[in-house]
N, C-alpha and C. Protein backbone atom coordinates (compact mmCIF):
# COMPACT_ATOMS: atom_id res chain seq x y z
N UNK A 1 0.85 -1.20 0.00
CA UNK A 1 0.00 0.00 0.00
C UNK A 1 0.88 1.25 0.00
N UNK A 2 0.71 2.33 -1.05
CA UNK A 2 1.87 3.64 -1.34
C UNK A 2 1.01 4.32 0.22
N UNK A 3 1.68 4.76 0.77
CA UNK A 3 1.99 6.15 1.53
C UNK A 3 1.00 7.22 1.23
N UNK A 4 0.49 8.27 2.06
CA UNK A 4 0.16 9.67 1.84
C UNK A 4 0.72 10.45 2.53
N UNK A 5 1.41 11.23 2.05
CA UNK A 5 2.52 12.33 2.41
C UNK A 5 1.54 13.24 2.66
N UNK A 6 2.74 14.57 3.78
CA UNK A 6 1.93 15.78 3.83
C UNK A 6 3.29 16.56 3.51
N UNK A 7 2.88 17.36 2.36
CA UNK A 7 4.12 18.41 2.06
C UNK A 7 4.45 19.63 2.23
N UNK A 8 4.81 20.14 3.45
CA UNK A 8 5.20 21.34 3.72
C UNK A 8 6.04 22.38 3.44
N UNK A 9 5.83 23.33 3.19
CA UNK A 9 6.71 24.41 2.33
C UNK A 9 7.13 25.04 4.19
N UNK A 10 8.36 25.99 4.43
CA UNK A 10 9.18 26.12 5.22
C UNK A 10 8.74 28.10 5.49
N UNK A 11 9.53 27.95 4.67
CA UNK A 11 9.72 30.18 5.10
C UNK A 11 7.92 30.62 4.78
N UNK A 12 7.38 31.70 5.58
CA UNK A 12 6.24 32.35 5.35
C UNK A 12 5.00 30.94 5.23
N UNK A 13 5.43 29.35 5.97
CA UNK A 13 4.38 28.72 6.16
C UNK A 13 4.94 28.19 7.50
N UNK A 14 5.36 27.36 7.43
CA UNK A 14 5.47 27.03 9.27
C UNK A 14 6.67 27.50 9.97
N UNK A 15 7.48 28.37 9.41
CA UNK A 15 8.24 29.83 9.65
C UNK A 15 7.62 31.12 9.52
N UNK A 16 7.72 32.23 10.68
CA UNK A 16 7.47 33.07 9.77
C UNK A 16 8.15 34.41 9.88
N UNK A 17 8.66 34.35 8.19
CA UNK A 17 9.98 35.02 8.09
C UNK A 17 10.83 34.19 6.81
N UNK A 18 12.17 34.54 6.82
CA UNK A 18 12.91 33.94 5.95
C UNK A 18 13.79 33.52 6.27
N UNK A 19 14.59 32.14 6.76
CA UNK A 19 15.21 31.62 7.23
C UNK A 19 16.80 31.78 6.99
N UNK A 20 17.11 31.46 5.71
CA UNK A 20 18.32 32.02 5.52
C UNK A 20 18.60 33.55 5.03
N UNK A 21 17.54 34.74 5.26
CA UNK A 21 18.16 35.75 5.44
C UNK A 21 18.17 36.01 6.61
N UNK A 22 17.64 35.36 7.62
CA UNK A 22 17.89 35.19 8.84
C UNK A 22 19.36 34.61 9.07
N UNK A 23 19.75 34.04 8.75
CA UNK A 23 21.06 33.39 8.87
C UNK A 23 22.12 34.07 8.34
N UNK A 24 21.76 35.06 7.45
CA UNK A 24 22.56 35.58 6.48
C UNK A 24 23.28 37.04 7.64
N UNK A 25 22.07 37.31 8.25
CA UNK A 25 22.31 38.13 9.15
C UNK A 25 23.12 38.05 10.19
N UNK A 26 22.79 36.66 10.93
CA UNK A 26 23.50 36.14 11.84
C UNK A 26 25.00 35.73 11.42
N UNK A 27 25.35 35.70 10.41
CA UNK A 27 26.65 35.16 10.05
C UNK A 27 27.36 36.69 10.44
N UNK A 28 26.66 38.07 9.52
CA UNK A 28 27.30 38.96 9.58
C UNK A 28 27.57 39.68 11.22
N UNK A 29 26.40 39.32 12.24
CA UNK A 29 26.35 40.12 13.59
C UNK A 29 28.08 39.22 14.11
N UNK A 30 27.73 37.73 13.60
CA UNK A 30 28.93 37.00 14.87
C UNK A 30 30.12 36.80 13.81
N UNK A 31 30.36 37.93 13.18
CA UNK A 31 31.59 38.28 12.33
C UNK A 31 32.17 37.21 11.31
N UNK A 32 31.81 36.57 10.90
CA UNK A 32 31.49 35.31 10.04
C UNK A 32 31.23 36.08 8.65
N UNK A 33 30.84 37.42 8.04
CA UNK A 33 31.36 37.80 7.03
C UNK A 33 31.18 39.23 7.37
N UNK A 34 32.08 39.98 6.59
CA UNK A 34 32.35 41.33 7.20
C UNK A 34 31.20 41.83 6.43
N UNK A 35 31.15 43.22 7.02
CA UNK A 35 30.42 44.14 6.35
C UNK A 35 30.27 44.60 4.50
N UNK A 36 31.87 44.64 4.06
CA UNK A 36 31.90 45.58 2.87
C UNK A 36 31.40 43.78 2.02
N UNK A 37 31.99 42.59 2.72
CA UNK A 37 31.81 41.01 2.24
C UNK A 37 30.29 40.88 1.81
N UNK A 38 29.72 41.37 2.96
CA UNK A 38 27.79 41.27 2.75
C UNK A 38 27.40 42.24 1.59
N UNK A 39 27.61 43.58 1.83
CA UNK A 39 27.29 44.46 0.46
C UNK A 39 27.77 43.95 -0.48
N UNK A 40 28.86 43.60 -0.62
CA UNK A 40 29.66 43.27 -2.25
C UNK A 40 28.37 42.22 -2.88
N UNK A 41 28.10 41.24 -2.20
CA UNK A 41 27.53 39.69 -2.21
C UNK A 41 25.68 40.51 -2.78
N UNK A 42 25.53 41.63 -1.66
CA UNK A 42 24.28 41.84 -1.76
C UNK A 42 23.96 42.74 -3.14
N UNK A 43 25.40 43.45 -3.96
CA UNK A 43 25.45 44.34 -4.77
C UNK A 43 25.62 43.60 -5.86
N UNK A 44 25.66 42.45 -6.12
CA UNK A 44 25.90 41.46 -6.98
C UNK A 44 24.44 40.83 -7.17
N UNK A 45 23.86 40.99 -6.55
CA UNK A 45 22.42 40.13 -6.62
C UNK A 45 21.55 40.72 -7.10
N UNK A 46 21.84 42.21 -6.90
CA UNK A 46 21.27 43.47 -7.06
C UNK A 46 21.66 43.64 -8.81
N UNK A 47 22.55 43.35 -9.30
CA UNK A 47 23.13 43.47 -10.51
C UNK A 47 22.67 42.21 -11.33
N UNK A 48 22.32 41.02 -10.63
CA UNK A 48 21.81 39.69 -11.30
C UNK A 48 20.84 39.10 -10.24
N UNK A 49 19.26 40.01 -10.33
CA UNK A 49 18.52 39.39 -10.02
C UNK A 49 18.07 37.83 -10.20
N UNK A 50 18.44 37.35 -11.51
CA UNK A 50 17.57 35.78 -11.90
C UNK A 50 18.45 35.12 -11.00
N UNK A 51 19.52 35.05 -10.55
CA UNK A 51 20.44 34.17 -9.65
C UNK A 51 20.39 34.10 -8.13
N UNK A 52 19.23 35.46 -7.47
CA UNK A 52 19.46 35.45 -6.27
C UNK A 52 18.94 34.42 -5.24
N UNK A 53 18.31 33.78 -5.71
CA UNK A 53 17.49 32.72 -4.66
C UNK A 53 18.93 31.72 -4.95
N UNK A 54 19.41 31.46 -5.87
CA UNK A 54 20.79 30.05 -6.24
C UNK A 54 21.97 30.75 -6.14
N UNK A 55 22.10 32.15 -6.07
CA UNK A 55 23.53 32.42 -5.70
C UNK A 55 24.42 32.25 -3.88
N UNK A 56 24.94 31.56 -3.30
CA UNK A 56 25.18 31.27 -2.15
C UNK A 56 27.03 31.28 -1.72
N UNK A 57 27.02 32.73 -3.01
CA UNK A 57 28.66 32.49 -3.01
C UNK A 57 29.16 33.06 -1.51
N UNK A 58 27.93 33.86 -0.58
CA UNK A 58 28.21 34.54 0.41
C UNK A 58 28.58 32.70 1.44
N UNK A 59 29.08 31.60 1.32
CA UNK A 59 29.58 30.71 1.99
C UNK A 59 30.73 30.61 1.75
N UNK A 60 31.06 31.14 0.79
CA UNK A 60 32.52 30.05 -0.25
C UNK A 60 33.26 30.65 0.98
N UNK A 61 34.38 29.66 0.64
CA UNK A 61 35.41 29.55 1.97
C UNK A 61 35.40 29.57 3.06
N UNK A 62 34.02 29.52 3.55
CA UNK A 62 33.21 29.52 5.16
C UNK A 62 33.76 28.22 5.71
N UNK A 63 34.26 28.09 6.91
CA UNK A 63 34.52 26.26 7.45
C UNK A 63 33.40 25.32 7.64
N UNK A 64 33.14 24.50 7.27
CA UNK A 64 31.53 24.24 7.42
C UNK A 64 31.62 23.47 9.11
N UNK A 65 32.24 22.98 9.53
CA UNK A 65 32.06 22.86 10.78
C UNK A 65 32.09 24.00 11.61
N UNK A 66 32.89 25.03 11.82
CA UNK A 66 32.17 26.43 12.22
C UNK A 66 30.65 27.08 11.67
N UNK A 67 30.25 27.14 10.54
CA UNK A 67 28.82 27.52 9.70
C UNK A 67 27.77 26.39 10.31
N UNK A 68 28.15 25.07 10.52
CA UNK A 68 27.27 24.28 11.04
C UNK A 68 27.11 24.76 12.37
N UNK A 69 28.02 24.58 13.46
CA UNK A 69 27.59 25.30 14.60
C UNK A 69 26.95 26.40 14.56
N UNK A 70 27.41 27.07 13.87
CA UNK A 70 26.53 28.83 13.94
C UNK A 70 25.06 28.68 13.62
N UNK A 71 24.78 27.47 12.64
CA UNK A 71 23.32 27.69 12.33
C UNK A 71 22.96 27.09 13.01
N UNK A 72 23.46 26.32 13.73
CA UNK A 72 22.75 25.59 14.98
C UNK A 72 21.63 26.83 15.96
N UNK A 73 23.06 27.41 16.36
CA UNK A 73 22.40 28.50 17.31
C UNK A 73 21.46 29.32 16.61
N UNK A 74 21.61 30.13 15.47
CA UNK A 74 20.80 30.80 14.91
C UNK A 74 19.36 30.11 14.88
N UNK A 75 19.07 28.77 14.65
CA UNK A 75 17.71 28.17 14.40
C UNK A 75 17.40 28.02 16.02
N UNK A 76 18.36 27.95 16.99
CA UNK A 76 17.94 28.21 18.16
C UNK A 76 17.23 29.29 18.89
N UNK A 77 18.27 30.64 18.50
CA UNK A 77 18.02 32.03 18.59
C UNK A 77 16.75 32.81 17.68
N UNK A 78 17.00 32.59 16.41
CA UNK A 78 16.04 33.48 15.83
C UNK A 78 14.82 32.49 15.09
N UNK A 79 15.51 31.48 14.76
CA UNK A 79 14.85 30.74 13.90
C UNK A 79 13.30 29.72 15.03
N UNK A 80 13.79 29.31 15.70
CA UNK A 80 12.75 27.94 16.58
C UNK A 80 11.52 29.36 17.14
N UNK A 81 11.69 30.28 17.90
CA UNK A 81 10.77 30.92 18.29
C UNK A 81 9.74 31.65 16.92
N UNK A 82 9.99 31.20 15.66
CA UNK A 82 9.68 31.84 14.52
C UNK A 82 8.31 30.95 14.05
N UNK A 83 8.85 29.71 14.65
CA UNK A 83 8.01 28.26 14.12
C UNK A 83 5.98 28.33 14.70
N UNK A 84 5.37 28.33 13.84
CA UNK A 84 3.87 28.50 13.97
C UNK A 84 3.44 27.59 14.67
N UNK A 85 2.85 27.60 15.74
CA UNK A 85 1.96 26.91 16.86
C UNK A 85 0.72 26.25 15.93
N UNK A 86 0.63 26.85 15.03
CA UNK A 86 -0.77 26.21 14.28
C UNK A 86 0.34 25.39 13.50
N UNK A 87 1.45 25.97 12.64
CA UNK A 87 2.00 25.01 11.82
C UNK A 87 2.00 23.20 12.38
N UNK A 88 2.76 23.43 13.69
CA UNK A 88 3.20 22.41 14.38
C UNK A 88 1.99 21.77 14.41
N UNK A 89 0.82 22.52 15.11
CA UNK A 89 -0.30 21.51 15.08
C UNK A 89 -0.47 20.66 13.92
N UNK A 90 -0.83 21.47 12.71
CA UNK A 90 -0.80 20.96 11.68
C UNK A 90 -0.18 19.27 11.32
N UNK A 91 1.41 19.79 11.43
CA UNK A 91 2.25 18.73 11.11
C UNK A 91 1.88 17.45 12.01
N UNK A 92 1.63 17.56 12.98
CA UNK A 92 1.64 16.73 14.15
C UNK A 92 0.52 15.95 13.93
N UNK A 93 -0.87 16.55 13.01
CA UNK A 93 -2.03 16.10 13.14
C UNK A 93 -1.99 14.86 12.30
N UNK A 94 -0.90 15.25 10.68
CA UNK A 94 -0.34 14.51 9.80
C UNK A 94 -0.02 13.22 10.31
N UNK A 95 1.19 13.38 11.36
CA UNK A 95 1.42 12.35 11.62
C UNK A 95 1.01 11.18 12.50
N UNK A 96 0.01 11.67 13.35
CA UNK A 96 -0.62 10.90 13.75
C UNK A 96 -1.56 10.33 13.27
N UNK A 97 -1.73 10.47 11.84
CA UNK A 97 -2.74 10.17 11.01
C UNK A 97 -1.61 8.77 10.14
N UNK A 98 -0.51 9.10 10.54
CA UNK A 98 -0.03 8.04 9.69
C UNK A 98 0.93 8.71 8.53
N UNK A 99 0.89 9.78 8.14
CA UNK A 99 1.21 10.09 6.89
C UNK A 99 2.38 10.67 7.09
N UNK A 100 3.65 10.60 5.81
CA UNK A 100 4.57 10.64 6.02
C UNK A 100 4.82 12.53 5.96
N UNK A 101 5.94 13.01 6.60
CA UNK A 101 5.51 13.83 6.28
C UNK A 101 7.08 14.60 6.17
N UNK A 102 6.74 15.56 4.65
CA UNK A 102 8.41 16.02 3.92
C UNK A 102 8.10 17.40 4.37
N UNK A 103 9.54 18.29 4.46
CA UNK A 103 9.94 19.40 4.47
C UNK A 103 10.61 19.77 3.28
N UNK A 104 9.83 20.94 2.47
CA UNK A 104 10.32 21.03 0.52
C UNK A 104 10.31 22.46 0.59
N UNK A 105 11.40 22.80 0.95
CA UNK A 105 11.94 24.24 1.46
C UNK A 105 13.34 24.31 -0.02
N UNK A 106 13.23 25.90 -0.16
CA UNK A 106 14.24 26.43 -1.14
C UNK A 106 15.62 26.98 -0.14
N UNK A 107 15.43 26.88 1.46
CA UNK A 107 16.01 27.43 2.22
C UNK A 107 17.48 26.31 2.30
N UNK A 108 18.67 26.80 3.26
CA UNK A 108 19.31 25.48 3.16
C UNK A 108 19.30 24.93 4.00
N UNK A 109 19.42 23.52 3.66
CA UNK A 109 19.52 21.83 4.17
C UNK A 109 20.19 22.34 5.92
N UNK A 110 21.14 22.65 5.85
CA UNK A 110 21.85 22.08 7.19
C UNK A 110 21.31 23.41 8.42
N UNK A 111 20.80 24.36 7.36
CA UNK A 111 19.59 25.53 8.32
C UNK A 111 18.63 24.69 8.95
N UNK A 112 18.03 24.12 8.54
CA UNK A 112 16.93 23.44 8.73
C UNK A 112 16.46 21.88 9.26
N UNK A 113 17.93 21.50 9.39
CA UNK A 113 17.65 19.96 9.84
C UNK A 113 17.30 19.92 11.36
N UNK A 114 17.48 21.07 11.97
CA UNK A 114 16.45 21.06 13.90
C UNK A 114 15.17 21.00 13.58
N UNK A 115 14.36 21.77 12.41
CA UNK A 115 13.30 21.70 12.22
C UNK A 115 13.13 20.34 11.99
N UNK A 116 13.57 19.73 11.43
CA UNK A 116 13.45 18.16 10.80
C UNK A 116 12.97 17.18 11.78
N UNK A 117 14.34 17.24 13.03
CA UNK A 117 14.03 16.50 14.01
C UNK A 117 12.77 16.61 14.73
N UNK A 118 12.62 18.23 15.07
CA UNK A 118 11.74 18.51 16.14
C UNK A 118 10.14 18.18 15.94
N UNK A 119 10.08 18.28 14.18
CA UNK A 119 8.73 18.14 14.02
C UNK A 119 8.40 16.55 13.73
N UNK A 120 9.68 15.45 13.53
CA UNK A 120 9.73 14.36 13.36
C UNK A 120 9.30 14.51 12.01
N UNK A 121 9.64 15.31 11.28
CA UNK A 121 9.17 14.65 9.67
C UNK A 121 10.37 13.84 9.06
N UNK A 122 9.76 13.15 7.83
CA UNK A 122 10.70 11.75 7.26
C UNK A 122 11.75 12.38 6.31
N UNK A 123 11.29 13.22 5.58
CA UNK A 123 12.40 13.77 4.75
C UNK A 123 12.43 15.65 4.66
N UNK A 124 13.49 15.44 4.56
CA UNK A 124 13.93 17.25 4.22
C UNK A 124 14.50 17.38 2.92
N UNK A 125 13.46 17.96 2.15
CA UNK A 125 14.04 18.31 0.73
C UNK A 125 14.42 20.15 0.75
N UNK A 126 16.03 20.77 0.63
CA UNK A 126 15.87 22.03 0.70
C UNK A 126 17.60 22.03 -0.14
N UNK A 127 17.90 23.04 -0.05
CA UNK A 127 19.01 23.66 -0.96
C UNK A 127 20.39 23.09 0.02
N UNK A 128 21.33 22.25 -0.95
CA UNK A 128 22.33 21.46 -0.61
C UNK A 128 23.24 22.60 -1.51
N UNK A 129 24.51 22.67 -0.32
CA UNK A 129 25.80 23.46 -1.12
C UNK A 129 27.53 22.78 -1.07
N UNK A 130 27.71 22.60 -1.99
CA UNK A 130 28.73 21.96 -2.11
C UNK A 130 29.82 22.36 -1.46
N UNK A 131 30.78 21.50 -0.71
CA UNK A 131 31.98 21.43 0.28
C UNK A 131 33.15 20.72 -0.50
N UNK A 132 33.98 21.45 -0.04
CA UNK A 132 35.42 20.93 -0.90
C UNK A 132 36.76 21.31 0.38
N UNK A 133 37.56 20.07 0.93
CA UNK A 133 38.22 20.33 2.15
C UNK A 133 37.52 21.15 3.43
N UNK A 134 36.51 20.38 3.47
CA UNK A 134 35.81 21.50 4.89
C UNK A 134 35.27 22.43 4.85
N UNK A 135 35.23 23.12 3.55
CA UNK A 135 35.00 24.46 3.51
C UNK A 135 33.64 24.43 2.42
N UNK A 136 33.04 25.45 2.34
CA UNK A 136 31.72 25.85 1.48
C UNK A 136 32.54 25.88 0.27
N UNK A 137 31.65 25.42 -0.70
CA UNK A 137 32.12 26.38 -2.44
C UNK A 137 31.16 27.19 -2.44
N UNK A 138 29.83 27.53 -1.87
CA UNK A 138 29.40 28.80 -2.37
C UNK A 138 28.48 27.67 -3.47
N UNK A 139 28.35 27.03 -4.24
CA UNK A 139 27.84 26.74 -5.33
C UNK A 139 26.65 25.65 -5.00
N UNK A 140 25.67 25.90 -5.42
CA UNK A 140 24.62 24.65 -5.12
C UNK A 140 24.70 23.21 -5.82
N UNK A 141 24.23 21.90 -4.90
CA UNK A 141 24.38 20.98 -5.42
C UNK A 141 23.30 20.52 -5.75
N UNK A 142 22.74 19.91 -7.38
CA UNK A 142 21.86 19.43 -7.46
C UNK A 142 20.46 20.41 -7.95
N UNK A 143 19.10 19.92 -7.98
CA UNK A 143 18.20 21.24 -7.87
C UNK A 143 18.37 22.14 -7.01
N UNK A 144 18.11 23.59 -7.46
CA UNK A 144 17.33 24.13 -6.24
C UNK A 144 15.90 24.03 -6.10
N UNK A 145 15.49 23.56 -4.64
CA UNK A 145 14.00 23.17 -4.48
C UNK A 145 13.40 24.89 -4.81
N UNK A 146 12.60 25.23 -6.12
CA UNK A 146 11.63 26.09 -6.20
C UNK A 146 11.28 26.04 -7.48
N UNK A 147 9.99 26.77 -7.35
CA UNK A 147 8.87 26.30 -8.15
C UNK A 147 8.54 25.06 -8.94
N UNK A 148 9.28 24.81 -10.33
CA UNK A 148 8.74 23.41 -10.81
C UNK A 148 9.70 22.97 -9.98
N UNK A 149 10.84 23.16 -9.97
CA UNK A 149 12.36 22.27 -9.22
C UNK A 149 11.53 21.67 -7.91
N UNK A 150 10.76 22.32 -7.33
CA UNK A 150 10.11 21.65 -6.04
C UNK A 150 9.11 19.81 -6.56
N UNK A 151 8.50 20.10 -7.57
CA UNK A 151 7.77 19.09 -8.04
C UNK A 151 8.28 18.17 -8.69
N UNK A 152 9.49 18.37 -9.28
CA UNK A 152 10.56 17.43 -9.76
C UNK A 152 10.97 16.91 -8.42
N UNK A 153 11.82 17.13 -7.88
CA UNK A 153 12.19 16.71 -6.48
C UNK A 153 11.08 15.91 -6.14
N UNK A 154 9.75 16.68 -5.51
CA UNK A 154 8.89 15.28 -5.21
C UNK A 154 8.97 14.19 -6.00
N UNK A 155 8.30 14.65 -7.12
CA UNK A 155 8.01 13.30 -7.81
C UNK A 155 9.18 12.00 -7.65
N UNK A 156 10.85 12.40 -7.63
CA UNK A 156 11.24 11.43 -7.35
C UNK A 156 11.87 10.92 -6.35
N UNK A 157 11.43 11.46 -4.97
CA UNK A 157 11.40 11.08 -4.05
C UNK A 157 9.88 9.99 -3.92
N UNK A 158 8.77 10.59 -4.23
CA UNK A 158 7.72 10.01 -4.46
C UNK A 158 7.68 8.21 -5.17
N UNK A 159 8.71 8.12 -6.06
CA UNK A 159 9.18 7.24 -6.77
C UNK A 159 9.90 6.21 -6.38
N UNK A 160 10.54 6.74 -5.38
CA UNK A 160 11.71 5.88 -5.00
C UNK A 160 11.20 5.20 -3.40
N UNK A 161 10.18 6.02 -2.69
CA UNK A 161 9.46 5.70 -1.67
C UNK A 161 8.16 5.03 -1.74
N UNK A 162 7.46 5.32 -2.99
CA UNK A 162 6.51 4.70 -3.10
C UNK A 162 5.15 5.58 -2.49
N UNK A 163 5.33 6.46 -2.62
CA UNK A 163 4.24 7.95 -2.04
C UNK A 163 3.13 7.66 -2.91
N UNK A 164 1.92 7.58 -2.06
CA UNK A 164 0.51 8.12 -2.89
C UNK A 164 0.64 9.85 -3.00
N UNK A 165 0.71 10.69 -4.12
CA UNK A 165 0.47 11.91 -4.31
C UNK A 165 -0.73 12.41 -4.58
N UNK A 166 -1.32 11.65 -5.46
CA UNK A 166 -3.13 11.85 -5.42
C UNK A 166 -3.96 11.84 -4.04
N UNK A 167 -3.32 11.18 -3.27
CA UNK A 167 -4.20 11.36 -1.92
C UNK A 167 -3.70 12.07 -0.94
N UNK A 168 -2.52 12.72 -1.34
CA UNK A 168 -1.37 13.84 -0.35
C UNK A 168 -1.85 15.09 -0.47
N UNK A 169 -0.94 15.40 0.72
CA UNK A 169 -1.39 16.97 0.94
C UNK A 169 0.00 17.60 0.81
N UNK A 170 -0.22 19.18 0.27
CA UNK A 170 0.64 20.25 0.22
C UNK A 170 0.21 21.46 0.77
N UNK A 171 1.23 22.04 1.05
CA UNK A 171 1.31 22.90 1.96
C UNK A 171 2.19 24.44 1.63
N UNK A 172 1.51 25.38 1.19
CA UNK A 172 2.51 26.74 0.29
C UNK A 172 2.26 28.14 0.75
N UNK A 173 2.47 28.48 0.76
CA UNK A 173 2.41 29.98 0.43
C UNK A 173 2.55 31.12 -0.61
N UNK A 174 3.38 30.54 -1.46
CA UNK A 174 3.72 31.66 -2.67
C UNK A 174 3.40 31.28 -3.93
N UNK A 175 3.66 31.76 -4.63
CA UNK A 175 2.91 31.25 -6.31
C UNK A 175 3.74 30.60 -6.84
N UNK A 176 5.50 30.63 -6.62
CA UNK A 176 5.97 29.66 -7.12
C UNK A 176 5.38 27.87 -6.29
N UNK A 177 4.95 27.76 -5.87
CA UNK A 177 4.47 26.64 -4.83
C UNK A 177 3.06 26.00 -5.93
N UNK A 178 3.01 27.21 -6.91
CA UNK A 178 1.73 26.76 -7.87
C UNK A 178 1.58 24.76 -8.15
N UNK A 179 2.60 25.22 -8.85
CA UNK A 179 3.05 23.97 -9.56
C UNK A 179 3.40 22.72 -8.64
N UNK A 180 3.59 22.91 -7.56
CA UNK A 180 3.36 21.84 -6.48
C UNK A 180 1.66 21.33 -5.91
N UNK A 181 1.09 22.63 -5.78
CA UNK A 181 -0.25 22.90 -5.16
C UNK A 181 -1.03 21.73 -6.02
N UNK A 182 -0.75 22.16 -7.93
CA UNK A 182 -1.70 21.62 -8.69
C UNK A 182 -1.59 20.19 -8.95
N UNK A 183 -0.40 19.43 -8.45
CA UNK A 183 -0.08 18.21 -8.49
C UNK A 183 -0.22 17.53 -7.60
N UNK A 184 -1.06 17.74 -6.30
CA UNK A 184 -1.50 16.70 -5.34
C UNK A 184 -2.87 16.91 -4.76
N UNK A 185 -3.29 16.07 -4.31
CA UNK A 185 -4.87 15.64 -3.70
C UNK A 185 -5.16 16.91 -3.46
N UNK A 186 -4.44 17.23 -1.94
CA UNK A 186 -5.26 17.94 -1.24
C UNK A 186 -4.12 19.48 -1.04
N UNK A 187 -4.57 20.27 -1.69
CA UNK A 187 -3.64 21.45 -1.59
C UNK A 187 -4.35 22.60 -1.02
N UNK A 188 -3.46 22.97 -0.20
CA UNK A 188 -3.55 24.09 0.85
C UNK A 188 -2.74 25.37 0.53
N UNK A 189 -3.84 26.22 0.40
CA UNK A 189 -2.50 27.76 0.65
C UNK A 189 -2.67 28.16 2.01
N UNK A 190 -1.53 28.44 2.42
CA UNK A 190 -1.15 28.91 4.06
C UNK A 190 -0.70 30.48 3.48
N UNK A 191 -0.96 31.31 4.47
CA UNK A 191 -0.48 32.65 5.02
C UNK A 191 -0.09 33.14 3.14
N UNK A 192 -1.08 33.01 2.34
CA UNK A 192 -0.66 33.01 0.90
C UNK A 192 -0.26 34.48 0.57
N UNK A 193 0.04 34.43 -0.42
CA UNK A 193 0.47 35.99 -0.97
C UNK A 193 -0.67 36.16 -1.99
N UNK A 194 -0.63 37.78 -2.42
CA UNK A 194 -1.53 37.77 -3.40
C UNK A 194 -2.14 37.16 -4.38
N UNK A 195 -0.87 36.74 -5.03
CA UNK A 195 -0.81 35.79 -6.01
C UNK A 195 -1.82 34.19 -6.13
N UNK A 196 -1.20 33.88 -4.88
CA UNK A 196 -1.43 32.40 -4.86
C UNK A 196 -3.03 32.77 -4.02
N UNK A 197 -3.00 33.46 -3.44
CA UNK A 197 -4.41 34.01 -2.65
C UNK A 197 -5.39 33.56 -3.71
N UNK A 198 -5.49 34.10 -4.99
CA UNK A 198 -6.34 34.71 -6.10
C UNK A 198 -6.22 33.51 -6.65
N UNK A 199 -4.72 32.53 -7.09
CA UNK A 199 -4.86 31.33 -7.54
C UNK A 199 -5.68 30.26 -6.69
N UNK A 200 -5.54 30.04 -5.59
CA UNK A 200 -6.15 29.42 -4.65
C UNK A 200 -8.27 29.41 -4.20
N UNK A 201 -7.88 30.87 -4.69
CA UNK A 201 -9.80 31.45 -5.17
C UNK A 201 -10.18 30.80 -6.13
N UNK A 202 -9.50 30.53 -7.50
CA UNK A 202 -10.07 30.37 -8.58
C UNK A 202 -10.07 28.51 -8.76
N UNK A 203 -9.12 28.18 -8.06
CA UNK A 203 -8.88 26.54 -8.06
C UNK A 203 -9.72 26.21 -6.83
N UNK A 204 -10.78 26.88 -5.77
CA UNK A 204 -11.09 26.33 -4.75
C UNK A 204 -10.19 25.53 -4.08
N UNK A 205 -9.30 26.25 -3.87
CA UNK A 205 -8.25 25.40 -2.90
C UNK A 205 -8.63 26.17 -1.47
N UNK A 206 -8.33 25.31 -0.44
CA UNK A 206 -8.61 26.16 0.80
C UNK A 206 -7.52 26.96 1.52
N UNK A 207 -7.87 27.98 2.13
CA UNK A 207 -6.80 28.62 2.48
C UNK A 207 -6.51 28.81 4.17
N UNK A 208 -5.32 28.42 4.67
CA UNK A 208 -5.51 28.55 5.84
C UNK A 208 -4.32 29.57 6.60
N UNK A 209 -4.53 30.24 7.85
CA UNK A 209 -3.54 30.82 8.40
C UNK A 209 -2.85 30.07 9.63
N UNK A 210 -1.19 30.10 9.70
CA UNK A 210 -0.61 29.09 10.76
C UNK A 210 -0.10 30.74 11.19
């Protein structure tokens, strides 16, 4: 018998806020990248918008066992008190229902693996960055989880686990999340944005606030 997953989207749904510009911050307060380091990084993104969600060169040469500790604390400090009391309910209700339940965040992987534990979900699908001698490259590995990239990712995780998706639930907020929303049973917009608000009107999808 396949599985029914519940698929949760991360920043502005059972966060609320943005996780790794949360982190991005925290790197710069506990001197982990200097000041003129953050503008340069931020003046570059500013100059090549289509790259800013996949550009992550603000790691390269970071130690990742120092960056791992730091985000430890940060998901301690800024990040865990961020986490939705309704979200959690939510998730929790999932699993006591049986259903497996993924984290399909564009945020990164090693930000986010306290969330992983704490809510007991089975998989964490989010933005992996490649390491070379200990250190960050700055460069992403693999997809980045957003928009279709999020539904690719399911599907073959879905594949390889054996997931019912027709009888699953998703979980979004933004309009890139479209293309996830329209590919499973039961789709939910959370804390939606305009966009997906109005998409979510017209598809009778239900909308809820965490």
């Amino acid at each position: 018998m396949r599985r029914v997953a519940a698929i949760f989207d991360v920043d502005q749904t059972l966060v609320q806020g943005y996780t790794e510009r949360l982190f991005f911050r925290y790197l710069i307060r506990h001197a982990f990248l200097s000041l003129p380091q953050a503008l340069t990084f931020l003046g570059n993104l500013a100059c090549n918008p289509q790259a800013r969600f996949q550009d992550k060169s603000y790691l390269a040469g970071l130690t990742v066992s120092e960056v791992l500790g730091l985000a430890q604390q940060c998901y301690r400090e800024e990040i865990a008190p961020r986490v939705s009391r309704r979200g959690i309910s939510c998730v929790l209700e999932h699993r006591d229902s049986g259903h497996a339940v993924i984290l399909l965040t564009g945020s990164l992987s090693f930000l986010l693996l306290p969330l992983k534990e704490e809510l007991g979900a089975d998989w964490l699908i989010a933005t992996e960055v490649g390491r070379d001698n200990g250190r960050f490259t700055g460069k992403i590995q693999g997809l980045h989880p957003r928009g279709e990239n999020k539904l690719r990712l399911l599907l073959e995780l879905a594949l390889g686990q054996g997931l019912d998706l027709r009888h699953s639930y998703a979980y979004g907020d933004h309009i890139q999340d479209q293309h996830l929303l329209r590919s499973i049973g039961y789709p939910v917009a959370v804390n939606p944005s305009w966009r997906l608000k109005r998409q979510a009107r017209r598809q009778c999808w239900p909308i809820r606030y965490f």
